[in-house]
Protein backbone atom coordinates (compact mmCIF):
# COMPACT_ATOMS: atom_id res chain seq x y z
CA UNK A 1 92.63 91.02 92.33
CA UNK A 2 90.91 93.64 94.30
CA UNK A 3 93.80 95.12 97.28
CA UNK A 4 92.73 95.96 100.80
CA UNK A 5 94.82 98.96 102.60
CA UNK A 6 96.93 97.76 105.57
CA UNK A 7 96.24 100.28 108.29
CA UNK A 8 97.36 103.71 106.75
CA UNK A 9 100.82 102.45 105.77
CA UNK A 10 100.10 103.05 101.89
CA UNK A 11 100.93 99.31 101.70
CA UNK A 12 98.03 97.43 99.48
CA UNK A 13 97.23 93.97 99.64
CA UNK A 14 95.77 91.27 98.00
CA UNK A 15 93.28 89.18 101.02
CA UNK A 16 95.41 86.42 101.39
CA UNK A 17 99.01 85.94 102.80
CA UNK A 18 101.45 83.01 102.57
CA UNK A 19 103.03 81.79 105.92
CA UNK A 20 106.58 81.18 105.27
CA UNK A 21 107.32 79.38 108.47
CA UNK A 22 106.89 75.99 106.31
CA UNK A 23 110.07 77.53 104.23
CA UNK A 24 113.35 75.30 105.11
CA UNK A 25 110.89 73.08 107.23
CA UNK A 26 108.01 70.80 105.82
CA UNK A 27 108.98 72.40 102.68
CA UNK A 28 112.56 72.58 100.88
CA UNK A 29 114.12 75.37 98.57
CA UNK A 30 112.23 73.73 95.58
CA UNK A 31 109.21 73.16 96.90
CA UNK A 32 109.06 76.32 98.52
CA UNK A 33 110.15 78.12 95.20
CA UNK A 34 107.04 76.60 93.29
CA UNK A 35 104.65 77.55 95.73
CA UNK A 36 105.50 81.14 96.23
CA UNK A 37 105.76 80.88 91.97
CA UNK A 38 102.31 80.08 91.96
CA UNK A 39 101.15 82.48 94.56
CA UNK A 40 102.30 85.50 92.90
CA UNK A 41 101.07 84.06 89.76
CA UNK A 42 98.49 84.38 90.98
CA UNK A 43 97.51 87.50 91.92
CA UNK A 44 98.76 87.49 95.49
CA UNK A 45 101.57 89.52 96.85
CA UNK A 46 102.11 89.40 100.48
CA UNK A 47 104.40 86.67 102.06
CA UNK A 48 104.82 86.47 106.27
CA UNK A 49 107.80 85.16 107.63
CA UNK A 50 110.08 85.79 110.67
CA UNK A 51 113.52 85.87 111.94
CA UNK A 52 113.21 82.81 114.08
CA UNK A 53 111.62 80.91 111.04
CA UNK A 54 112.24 78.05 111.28
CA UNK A 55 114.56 77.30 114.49
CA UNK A 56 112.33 74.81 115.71
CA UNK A 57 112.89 71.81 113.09
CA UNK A 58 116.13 69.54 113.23
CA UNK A 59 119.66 70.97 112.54
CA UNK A 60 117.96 74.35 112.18
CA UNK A 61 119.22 77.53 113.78
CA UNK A 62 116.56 80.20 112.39
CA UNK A 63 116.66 82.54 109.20
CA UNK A 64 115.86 79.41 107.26
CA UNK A 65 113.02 80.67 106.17
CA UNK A 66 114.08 84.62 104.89
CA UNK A 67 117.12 82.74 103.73
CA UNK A 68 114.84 80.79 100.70
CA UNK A 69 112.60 83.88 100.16
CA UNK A 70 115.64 86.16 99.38
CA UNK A 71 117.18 83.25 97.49
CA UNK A 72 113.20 83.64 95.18
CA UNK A 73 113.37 87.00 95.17
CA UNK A 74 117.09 87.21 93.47
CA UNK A 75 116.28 84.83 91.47
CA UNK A 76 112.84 85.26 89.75
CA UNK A 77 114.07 89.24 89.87
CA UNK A 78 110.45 90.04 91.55
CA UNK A 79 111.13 91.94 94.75
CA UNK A 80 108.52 94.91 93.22
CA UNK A 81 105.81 92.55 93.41
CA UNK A 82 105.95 91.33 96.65
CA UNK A 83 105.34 93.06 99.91
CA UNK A 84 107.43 91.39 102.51
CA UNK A 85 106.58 91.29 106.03
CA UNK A 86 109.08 89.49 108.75
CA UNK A 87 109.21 90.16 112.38
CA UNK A 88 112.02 90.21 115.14
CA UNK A 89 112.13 89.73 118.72
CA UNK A 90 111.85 85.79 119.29
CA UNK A 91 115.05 84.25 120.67
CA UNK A 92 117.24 83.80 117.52
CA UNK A 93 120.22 82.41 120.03
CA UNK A 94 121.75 83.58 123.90
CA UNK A 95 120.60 87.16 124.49
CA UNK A 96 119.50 87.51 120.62
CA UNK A 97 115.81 88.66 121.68
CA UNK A 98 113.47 91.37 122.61
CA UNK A 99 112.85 94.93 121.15
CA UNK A 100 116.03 97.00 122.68
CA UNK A 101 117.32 99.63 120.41
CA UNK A 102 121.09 97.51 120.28
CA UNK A 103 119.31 94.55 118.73
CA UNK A 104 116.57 95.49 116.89
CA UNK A 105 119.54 97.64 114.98
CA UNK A 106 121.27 94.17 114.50
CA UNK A 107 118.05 92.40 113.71
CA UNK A 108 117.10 94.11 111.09
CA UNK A 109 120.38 94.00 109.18
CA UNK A 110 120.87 90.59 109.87
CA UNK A 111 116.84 90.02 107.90
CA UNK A 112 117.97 92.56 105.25
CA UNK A 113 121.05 90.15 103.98
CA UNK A 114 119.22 86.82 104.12
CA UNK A 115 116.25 88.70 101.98
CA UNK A 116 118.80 90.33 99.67
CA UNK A 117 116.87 93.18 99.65
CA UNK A 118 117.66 96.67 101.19
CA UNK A 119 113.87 97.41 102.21
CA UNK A 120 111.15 95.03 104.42
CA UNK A 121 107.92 96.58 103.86
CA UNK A 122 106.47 95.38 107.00
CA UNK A 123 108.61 95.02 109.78
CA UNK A 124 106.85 93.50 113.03
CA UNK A 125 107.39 93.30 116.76
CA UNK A 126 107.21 89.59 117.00
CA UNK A 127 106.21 89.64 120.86
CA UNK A 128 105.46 92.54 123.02
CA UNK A 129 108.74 93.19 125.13
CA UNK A 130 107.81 94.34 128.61
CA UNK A 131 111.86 94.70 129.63
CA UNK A 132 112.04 97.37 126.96
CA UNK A 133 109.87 101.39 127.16
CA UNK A 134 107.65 101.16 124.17
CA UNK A 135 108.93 104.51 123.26
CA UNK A 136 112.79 102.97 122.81
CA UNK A 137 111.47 100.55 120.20
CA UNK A 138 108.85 102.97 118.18
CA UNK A 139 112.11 105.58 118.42
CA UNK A 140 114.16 102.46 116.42
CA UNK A 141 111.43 101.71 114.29
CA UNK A 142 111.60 105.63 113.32
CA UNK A 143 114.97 105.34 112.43
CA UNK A 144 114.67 102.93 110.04
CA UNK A 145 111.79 103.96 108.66
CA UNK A 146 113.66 107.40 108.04
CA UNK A 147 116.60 105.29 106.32
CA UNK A 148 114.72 103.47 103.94
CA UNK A 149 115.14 100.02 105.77
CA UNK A 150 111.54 99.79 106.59
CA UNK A 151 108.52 100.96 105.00
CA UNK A 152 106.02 100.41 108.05
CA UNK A 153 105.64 98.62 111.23
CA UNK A 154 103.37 96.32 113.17
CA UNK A 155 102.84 94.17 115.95
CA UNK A 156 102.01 90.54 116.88
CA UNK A 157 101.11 88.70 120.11
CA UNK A 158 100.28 92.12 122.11
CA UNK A 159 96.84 92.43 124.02
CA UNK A 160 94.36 95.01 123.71
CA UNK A 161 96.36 97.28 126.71
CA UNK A 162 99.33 96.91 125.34
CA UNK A 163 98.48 97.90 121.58
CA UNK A 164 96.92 101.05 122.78
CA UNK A 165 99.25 102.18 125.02
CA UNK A 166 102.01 101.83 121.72
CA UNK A 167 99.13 103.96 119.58
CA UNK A 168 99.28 106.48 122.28
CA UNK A 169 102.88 106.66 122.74
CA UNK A 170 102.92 106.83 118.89
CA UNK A 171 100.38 109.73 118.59
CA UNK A 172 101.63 111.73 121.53
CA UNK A 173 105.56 111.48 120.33
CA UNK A 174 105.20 111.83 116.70
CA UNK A 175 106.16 108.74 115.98
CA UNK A 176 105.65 105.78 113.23
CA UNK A 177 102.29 103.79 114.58
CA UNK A 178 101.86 99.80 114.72
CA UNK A 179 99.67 99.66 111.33
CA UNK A 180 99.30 96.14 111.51
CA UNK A 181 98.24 93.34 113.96
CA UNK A 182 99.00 89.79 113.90
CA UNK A 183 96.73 88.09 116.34
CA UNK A 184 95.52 84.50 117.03
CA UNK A 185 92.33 84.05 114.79
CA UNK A 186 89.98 81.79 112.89
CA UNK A 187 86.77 79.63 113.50
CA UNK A 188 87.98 78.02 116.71
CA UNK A 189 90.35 80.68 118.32
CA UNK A 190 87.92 83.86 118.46
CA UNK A 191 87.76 84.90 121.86
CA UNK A 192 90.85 86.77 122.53
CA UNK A 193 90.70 88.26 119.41
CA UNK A 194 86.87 89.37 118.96
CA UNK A 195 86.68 90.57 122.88
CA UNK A 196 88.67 93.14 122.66
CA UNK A 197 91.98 93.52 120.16
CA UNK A 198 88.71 93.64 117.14
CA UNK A 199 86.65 96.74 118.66
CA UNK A 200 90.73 98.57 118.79
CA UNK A 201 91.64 97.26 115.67
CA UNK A 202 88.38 98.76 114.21
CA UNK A 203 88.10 101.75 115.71
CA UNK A 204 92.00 102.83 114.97
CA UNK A 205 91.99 101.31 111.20
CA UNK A 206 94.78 99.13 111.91
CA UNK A 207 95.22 96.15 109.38
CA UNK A 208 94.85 92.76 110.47
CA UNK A 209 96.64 89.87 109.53
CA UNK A 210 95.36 86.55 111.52
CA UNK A 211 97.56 83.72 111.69
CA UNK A 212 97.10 80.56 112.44
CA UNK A 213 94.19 80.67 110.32
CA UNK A 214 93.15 77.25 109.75
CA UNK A 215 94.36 76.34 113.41
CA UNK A 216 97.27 74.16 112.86
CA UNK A 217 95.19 72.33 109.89
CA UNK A 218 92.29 71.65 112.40
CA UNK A 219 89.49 73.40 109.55
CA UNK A 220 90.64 71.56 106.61
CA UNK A 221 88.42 68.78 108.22
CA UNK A 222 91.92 65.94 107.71
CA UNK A 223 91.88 65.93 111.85
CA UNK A 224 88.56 64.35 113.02
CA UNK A 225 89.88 61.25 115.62
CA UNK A 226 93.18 60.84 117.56
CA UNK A 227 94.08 58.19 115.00
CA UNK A 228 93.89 61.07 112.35
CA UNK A 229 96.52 63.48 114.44
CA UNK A 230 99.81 61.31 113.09
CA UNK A 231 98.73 62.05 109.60
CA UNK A 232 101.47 65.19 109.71
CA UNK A 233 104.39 67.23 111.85
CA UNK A 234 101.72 69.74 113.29
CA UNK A 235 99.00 67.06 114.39
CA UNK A 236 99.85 66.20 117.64
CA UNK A 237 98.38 70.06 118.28
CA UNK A 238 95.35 69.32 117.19
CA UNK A 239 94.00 67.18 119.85
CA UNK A 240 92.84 70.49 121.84
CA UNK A 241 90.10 70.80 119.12
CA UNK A 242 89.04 67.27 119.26
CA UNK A 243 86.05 68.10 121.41
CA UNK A 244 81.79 69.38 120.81
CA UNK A 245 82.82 72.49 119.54
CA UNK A 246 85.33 71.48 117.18
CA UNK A 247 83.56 68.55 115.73
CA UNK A 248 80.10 71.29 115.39
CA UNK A 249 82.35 73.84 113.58
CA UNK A 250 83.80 70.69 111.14
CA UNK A 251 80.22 69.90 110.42
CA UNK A 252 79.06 73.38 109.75
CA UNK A 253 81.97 73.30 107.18
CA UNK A 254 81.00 70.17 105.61
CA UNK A 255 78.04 71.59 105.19
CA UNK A 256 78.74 74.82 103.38
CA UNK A 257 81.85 73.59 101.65
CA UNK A 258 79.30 70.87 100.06
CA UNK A 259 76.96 73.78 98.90
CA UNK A 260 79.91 75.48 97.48
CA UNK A 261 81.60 72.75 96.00
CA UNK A 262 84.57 73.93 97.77
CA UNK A 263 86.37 72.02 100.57
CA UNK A 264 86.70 73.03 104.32
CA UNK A 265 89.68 75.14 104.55
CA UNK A 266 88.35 77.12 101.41
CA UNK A 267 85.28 77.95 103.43
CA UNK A 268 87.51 78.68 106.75
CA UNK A 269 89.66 80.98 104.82
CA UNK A 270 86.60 82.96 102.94
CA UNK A 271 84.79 83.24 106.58
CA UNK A 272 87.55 85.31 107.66
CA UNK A 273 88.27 87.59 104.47
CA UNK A 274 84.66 88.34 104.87
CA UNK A 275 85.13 89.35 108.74
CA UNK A 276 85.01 93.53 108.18
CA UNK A 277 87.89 93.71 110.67
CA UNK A 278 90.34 91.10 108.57
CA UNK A 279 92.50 92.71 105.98
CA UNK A 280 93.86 89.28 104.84
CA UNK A 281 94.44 85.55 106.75
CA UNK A 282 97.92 84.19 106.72
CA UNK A 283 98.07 80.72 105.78
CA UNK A 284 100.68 77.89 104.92
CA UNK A 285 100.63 75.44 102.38
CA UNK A 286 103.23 72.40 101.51
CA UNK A 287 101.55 71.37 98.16
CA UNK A 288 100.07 73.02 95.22
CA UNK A 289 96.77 71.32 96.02
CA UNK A 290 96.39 73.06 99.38
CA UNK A 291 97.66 76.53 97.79
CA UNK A 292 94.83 76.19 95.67
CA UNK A 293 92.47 75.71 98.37
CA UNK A 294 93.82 78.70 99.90
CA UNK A 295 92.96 80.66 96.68
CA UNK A 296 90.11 79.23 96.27
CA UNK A 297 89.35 80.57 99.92
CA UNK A 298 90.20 83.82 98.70
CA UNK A 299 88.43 83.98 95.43
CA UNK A 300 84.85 82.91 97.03
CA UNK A 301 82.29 85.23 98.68
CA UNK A 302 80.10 83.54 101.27
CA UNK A 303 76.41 84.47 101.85
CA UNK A 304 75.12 85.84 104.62
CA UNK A 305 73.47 82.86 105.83
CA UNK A 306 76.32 81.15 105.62
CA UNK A 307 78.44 83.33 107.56
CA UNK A 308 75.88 83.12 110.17
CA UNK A 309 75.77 79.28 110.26
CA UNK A 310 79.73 79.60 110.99
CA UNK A 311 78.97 82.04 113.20
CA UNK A 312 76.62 80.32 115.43
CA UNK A 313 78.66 76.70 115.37
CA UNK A 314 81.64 78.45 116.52
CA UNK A 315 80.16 80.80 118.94
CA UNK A 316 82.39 81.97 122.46
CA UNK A 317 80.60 82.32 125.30
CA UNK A 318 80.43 86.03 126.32
């Protein structure tokens, strides 16, 4: 399995990155334990989760989701092979948010014990904090960088402004850079990403990791009529694509996955890994069938004229 670099951390990895937000929410200790099994089996080593992960579903207060990855971890004795990213600054309860120094210090420690680990690789700014000076949280992430805690940091959800003025606060201080971006990205959602975040990400080598890559399910092609949108928990959010565009970008993956011999969300997933600017898409999966689409995804090299057949379908107007 051929590793990209992520930014200039050191960190390698392989182009493909399992969402744990599903863990302790569509998907249960067991199931969650056989997927990441099969991930790392492989040849994949990068696993995305978050503090808040997953707070959203029923009886569920957040940490769910590091909880069942540290529980894997321990267990299968393979914390060397995997390079763990979570994040920190959603609301985990009253006043548990942001990027302060006080509570990204309890954050982190609070990550560290559900993983059962004493190290995150990547440790990410979940949203930008405008309450807090950049230069109090990159002085925190310093700090634990300096301990051991953390190997590198990045950032998810910030604009174009906001990343650079972090870079330059970074550069000018001496201090530990965002190497990583999570933004917003795949066929549908390209505009805010492509405008302006790409052309910084680019020209500063910063890695990217897109989520929502197959937007909320939306690519695999199961969400084509409003009937279709009860078919799981996430499909109610997929009426947004339900529209010209959505339903030219389905058929332009129809198309190519049929040339292939590959399915929809394969295709999706290998359009982005072959995006210069993508280090590797983050994607979920409940079942082994859709992990293996994932791989698949990742194991496939698209033409050009393919590429510029997705292109073109999903085109923004500029």
């Amino acid at each position: 399995m051929n590793k990209r670099k992520l930014g200039a951390s050191g960190i390698e990895v392989a182009p493909l990155a399992f969402g744990g937000n599903v863990f302790g929410w569509t998907v249960d200790e067991a199931q969650s334990f056989r997927l990441l099994d099969e991930f790392v089996a492989r040849g994949f080593n990068l696993v995305d989760t978050a503090d808040v992960y997953s707070a959203w579903a029923p009886g569920n207060r957040g940490g769910e989701s590091e909880t069942i990855l540290g529980k894997w971890m321990k267990q299968r004795g393979n914390r060397n092979r995997v390079v763990l990213a979570t994040k920190v600054g959603k609301e985990m309860g009253p006043g548990r948010k942001g990027l302060s120094r006080k509570y990204i210090r309890e954050a982190v420690e609070d990550s560290l014990k559900r993983l059962q680990t004493d190290f995150i690789d990547l440790y990410q700014s979940h949203d930008d904090d405008l309450s807090v000076p950049p230069a109090e949280a990159l002085e925190t992430f310093a700090g634990l960088i300096q301990e051991g805690k953390v190997r590198a940091i990045g950032a998810s959800n910030f604009n174009a402004q906001r990343l650079q003025e972090n870079l330059e606060i970074s550069r000018v201080n001496g201090l530990p850079r965002y190497e990583a971006l999570q933004p917003k990205f795949n066929l549908y959602d390209r505009i805010d990403f492509e405008k302006e975040l790409e052309p910084l990400c680019v020209k500063e080598a910063i890695g990217v990791l897109s989520y929502y890559s197959l937007a909320s399910g939306f690519l695999t092609g199961k969400y084509r009529s409003e009937k279709d949108l009860s078919k799981s928990a996430r499909g109610q959010g997929n009426k947004k694509f339900l529209n010209q565009r959505g339903f030219r970008i389905l058929a332009a993956l129809d198309e190519i996955a049929g040339s292939f011999g590959t399915t929809p969300a394969a295709v999706s997933i290998a359009w982005l890994i072959a995006r210069p600017s993508v280090t590797a898409p983050i994607a979920s999966a409940t079942t082994l069938e859709q992990l293996n689409d994932l791989v698949r995804g990742a194991e496939m090299k698209l033409d050009a004229a393919s590429v510029a057949t997705l292109d073109e379908a999903s085109k923004w107007e500029k």
